[in-house]
Protein backbone atom coordinates (compact mmCIF):
# COMPACT_ATOMS: atom_id res chain seq x y z
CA UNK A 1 0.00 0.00 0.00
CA UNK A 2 1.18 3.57 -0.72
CA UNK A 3 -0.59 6.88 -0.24
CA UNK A 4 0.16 9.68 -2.39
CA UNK A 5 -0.70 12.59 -0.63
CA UNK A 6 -0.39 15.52 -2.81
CA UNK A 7 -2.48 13.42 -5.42
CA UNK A 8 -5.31 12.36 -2.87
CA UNK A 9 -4.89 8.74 -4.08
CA UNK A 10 -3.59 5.56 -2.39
CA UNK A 11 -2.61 2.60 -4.30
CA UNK A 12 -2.94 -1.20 -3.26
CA UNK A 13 -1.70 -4.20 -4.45
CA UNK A 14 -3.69 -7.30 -3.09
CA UNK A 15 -2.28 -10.36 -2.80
CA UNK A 16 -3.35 -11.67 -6.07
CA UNK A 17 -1.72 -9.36 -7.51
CA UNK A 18 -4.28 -6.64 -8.86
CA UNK A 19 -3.79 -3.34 -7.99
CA UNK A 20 -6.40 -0.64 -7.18
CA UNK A 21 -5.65 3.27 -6.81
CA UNK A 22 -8.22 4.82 -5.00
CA UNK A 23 -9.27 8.38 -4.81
CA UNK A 24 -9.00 9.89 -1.43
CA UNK A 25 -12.26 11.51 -1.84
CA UNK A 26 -13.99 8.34 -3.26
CA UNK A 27 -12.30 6.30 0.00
CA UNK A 28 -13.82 9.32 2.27
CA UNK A 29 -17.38 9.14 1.22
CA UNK A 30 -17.95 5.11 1.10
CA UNK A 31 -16.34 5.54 4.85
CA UNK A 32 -17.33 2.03 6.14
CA UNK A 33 -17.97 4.30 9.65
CA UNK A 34 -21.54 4.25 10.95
CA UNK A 35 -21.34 8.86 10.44
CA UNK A 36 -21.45 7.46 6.83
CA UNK A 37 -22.68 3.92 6.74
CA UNK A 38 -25.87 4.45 8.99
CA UNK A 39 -27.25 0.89 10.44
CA UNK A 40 -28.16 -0.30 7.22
CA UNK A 41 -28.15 0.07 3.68
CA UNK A 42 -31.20 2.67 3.78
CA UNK A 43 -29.80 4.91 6.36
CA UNK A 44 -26.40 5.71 4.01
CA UNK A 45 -25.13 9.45 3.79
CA UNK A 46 -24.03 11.02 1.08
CA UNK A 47 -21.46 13.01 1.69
CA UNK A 48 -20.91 15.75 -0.30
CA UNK A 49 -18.19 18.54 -0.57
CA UNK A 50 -15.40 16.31 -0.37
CA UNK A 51 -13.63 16.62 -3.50
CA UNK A 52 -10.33 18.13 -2.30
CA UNK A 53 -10.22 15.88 0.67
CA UNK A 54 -6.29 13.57 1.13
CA UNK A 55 -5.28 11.49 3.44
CA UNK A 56 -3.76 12.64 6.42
CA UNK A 57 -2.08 9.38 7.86
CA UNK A 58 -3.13 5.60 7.32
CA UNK A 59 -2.63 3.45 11.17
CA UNK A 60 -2.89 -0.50 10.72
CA UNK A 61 -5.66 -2.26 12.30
CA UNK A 62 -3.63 -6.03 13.14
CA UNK A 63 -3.51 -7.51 10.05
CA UNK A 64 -6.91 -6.90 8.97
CA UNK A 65 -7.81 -3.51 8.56
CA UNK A 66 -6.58 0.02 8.32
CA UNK A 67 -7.45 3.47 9.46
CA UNK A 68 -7.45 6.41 7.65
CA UNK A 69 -7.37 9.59 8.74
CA UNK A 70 -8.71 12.55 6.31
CA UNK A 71 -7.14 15.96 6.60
CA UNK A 72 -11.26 17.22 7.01
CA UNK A 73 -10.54 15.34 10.42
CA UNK A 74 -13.13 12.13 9.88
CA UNK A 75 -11.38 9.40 11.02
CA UNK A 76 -13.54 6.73 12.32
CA UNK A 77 -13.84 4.10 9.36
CA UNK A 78 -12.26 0.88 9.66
CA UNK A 79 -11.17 -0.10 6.34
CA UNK A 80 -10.68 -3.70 6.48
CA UNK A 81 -8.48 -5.02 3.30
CA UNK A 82 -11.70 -6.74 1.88
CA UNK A 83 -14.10 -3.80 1.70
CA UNK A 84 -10.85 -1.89 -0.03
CA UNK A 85 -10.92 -4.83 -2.41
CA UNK A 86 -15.04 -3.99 -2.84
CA UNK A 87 -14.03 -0.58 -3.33
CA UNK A 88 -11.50 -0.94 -6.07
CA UNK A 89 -13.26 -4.14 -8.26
CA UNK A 90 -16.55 -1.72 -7.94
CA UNK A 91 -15.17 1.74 -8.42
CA UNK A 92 -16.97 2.52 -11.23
CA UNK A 93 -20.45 1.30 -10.21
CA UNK A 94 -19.79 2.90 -6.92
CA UNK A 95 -18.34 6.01 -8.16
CA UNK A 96 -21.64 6.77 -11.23
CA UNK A 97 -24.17 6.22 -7.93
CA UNK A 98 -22.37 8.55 -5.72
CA UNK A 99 -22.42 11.17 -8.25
CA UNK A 100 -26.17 10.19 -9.10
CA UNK A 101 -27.27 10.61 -5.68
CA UNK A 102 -25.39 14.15 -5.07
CA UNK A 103 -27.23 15.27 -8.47
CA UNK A 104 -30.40 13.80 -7.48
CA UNK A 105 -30.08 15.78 -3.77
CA UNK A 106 -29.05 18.81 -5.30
CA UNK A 107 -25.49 18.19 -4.00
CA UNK A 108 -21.90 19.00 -4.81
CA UNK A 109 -18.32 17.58 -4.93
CA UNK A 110 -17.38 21.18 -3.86
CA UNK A 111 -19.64 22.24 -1.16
């Protein structure tokens, strides 16, 4: 795993060898924390005005899991490396919904 902070992206290489790079922003709003998650699937957030988030530091969880911390100070997700996998083999599903939801609330990437 590396973070590249200036570009807001971290890149990870699973042990099968495919590799996912992952927009900070994109990692910050499918936060698997409960602020984002809710209790269920119907009680999700979407979490707008994120698009200039980066990471601020990344602390191991054992071997399971990591914690990021965003420079807009959320930092209660644990990111365990399956959901990362989930995140990078359905970024682009993920990714069109997010956006479809913030247009459908009236929402934006920048505020």
């Amino acid at each position: 795993m590396r973070v590249f902070k200036e570009e807001g992206r971290m890149e990870i290489e699973f042990s099968d060898g495919v590799t996912h790079s992952l927009p900070a922003e994109y990692l910050r709003v499918e936060s698997p924390s409960a602020e984002v998650q809710g209790h269920g699937p119907s009680q999700k957030k979407i979490v707008s005005g994120r698009r200039h988030v980066k990471i601020a530091a990344v602390e191991p969880v054992g071997h399971y899991a990591i914690r990021i911390v965003f420079d807009d100070r959320h930092d209660s997700g644990i990111y365990s490396w399956s959901y990362l996998r989930e995140l990078g083999d359905s970024y682009a599903e993920k990714w069109a919904a997010y956006q479809a939801a913030l247009l459908y609330r009236g929402l934006s990437r920048d505020a």
